[in-house]
C-alpha atoms as a PDB file:
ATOM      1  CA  UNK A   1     -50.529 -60.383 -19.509  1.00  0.00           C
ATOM      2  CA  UNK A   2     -47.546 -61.931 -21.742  1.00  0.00           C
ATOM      3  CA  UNK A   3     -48.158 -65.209 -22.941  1.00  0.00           C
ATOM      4  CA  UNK A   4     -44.952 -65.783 -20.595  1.00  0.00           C
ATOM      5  CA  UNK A   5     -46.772 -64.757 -17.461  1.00  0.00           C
ATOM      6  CA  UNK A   6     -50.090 -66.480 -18.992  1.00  0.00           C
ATOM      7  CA  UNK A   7     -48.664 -70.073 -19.531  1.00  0.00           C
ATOM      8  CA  UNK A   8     -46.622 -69.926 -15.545  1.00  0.00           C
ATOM      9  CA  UNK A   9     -50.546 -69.608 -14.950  1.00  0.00           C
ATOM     10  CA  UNK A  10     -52.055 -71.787 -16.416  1.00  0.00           C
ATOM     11  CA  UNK A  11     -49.329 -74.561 -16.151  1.00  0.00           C
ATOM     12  CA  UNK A  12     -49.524 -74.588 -20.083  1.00  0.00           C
ATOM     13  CA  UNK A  13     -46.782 -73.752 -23.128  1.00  0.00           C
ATOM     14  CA  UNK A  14     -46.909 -71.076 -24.527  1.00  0.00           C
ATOM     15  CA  UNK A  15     -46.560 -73.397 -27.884  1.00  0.00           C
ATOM     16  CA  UNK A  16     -50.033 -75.117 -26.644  1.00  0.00           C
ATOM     17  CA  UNK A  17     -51.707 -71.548 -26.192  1.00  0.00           C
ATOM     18  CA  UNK A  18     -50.595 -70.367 -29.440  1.00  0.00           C
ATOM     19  CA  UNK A  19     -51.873 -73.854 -30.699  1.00  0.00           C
ATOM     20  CA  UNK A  20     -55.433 -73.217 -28.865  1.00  0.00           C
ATOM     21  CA  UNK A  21     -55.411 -69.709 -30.705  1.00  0.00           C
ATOM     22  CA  UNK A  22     -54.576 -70.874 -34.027  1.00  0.00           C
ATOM     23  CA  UNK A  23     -57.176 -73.455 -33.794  1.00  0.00           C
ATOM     24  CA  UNK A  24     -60.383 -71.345 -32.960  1.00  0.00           C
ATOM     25  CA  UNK A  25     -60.181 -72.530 -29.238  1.00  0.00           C
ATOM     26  CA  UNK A  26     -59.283 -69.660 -27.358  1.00  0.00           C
ATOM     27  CA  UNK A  27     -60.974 -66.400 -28.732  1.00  0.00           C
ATOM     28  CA  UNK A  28     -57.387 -64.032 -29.739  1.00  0.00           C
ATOM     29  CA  UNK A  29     -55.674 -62.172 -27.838  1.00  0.00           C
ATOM     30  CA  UNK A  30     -55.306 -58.205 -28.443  1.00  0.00           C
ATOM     31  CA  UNK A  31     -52.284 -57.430 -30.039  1.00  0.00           C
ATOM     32  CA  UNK A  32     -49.830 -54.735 -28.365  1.00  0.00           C
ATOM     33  CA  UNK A  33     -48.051 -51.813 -30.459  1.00  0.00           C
ATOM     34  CA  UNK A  34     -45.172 -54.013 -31.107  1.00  0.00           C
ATOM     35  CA  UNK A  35     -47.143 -57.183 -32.168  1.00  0.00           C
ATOM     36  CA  UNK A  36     -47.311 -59.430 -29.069  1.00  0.00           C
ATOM     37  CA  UNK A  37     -50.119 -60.845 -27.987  1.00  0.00           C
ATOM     38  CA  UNK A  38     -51.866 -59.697 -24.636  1.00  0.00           C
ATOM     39  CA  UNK A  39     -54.134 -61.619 -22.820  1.00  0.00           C
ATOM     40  CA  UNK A  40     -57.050 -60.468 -20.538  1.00  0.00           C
ATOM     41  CA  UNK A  41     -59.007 -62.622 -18.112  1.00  0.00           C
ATOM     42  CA  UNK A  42     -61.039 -63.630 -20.986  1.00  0.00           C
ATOM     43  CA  UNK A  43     -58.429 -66.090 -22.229  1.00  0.00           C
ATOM     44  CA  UNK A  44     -56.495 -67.093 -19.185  1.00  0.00           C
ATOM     45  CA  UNK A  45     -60.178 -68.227 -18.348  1.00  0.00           C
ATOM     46  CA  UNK A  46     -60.706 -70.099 -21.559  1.00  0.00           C
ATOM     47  CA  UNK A  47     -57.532 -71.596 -20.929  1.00  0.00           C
ATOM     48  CA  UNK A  48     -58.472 -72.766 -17.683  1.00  0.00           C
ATOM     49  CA  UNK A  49     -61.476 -74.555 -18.696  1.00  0.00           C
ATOM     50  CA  UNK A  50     -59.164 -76.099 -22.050  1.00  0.00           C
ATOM     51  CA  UNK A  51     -56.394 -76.987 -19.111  1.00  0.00           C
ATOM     52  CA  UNK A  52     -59.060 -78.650 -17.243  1.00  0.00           C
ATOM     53  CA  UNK A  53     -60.817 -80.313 -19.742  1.00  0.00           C
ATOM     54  CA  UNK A  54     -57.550 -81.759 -21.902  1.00  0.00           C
ATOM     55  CA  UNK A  55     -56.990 -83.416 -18.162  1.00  0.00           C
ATOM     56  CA  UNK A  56     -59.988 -85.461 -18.325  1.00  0.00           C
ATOM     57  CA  UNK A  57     -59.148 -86.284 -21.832  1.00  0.00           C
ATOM     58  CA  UNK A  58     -61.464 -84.101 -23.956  1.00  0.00           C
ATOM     59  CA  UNK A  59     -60.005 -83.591 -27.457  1.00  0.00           C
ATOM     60  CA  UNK A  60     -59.287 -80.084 -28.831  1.00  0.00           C
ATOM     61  CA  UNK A  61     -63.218 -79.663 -30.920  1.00  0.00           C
ATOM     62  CA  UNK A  62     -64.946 -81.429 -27.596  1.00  0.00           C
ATOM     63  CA  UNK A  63     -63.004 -78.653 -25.642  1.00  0.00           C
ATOM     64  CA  UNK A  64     -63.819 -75.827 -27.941  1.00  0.00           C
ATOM     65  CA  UNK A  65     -67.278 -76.588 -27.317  1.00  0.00           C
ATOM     66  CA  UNK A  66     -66.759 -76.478 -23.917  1.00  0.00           C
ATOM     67  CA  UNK A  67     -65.660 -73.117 -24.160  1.00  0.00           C
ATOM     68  CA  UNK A  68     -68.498 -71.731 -26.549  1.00  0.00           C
ATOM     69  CA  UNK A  69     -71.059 -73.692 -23.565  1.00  0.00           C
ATOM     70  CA  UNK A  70     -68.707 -71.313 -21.025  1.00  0.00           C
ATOM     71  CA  UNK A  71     -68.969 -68.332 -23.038  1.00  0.00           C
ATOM     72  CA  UNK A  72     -72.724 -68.642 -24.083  1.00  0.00           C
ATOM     73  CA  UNK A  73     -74.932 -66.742 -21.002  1.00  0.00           C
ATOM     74  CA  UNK A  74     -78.112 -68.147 -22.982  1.00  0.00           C
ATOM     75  CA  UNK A  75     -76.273 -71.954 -22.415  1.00  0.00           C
ATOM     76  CA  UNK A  76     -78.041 -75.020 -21.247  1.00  0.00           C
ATOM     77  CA  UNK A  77     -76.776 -76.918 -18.495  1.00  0.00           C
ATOM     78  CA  UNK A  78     -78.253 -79.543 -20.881  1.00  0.00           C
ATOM     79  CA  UNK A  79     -75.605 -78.884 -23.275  1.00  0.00           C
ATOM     80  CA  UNK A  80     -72.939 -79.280 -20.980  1.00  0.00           C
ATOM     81  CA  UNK A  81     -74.364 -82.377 -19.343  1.00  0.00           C
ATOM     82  CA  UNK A  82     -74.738 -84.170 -23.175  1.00  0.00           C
ATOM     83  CA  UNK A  83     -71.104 -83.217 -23.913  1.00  0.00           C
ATOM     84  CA  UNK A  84     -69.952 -85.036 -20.570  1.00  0.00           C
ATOM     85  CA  UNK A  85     -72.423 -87.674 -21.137  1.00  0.00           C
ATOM     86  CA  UNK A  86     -70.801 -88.150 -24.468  1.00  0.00           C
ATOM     87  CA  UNK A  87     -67.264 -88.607 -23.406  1.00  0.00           C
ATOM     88  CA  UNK A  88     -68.257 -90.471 -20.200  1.00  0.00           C
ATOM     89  CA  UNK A  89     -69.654 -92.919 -23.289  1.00  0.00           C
ATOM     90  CA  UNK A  90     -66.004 -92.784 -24.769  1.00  0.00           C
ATOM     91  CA  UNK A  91     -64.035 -93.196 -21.335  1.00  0.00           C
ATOM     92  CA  UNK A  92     -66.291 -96.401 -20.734  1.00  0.00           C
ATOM     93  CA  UNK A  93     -65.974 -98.267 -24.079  1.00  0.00           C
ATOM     94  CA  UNK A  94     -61.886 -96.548 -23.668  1.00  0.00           C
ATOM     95  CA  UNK A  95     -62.279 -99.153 -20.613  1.00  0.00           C
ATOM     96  CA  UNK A  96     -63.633-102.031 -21.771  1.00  0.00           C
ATOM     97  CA  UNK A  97     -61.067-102.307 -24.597  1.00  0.00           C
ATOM     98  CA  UNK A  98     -58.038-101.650 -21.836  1.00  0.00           C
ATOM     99  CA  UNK A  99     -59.953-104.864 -19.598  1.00  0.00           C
ATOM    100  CA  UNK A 100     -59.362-107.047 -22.807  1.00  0.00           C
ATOM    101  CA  UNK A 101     -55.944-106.013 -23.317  1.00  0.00           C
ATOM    102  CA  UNK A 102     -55.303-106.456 -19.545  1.00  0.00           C
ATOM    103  CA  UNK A 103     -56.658-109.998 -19.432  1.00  0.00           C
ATOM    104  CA  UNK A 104     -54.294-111.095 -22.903  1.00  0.00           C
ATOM    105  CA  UNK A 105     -51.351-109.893 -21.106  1.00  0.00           C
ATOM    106  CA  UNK A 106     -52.124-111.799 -18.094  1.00  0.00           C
ATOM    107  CA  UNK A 107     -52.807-115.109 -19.526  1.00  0.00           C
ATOM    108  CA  UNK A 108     -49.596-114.691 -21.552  1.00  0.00           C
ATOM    109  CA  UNK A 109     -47.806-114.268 -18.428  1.00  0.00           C
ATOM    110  CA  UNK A 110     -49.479-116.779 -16.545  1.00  0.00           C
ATOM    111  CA  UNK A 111     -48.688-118.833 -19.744  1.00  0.00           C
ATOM    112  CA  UNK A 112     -44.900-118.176 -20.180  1.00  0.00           C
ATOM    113  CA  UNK A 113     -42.577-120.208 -17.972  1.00  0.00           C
ATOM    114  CA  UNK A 114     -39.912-116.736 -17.782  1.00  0.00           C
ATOM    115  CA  UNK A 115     -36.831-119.284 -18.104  1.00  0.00           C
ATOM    116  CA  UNK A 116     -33.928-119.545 -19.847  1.00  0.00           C
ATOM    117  CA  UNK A 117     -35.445-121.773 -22.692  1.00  0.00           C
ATOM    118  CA  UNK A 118     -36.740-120.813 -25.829  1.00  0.00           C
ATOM    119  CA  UNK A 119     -40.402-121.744 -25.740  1.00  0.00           C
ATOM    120  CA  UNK A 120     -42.795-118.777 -24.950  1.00  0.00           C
ATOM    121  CA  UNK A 121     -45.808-118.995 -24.888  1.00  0.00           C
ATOM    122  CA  UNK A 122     -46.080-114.970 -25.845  1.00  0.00           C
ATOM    123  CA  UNK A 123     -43.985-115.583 -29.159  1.00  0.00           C
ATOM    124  CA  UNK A 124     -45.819-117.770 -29.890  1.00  0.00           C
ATOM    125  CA  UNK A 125     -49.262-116.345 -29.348  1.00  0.00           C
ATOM    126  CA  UNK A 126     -48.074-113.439 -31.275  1.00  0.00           C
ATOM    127  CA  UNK A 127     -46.685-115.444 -34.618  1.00  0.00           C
ATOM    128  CA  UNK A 128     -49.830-117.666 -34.956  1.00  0.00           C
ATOM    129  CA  UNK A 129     -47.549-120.586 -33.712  1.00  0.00           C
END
């Protein structure tokens, strides 16, 4: 396959799939007479799992990994459970931090009176005022 046809599969650009190559994520592609790359099942399913894992917020060396766990027969399910563990970690703390930031912005609203005079409370949270 093209890396046309491969990225209408995989609901990726072919910018981001050259991007995964260039980067060690994706093992390459075979190269054609002419020079273009052609992909086998190999990397439309290391894609995939990239796809997938990009959705649930994995960065690009958490998602390599991934694909050297998918790759590896001799893999533990261990492995793959301590990388998940590891960015469930993230997500949580991710969470905590967005709760804080949640609860200043409502108290600022709460505080401001959202008239047509000058005095906000927001302004003057944010100056040190």
């Amino acid at each position: 396959m093209n890396i046309s046809q491969v990225a209408k599969l995989t609901k990726l650009s072919a910018k981001s799939i050259r991007f995964y190559e260039s980067k060690g994520v994706i093992s390459p592609p075979s190269r054609s007479d002419n020079g273009y790359r052609t992909y086998d099942n190999k990397q439309i399913n290391q894609l995939e799992i990239v796809a997938r894992a990009r959705a649930v917020g994995f960065n690009l060396e958490q998602c390599k990994s991934l694909v050297e766990l998918a790759n590896d027969p001799g893999r533990s399910s261990y492995e793959v459970k301590e990388t998940a563990k590891k960015k469930l970690t993230e997500v949580n703390a991710k969470l905590e931090e967005l709760q804080v930031i949640r609860q200043q912005l409502v108290e600022w609203i709460d505080e401001c009176p959202g008239d047509e005079g000058p005095n906000c409370p927001i302004i003057n949270d944010l100056t040190g005022h």
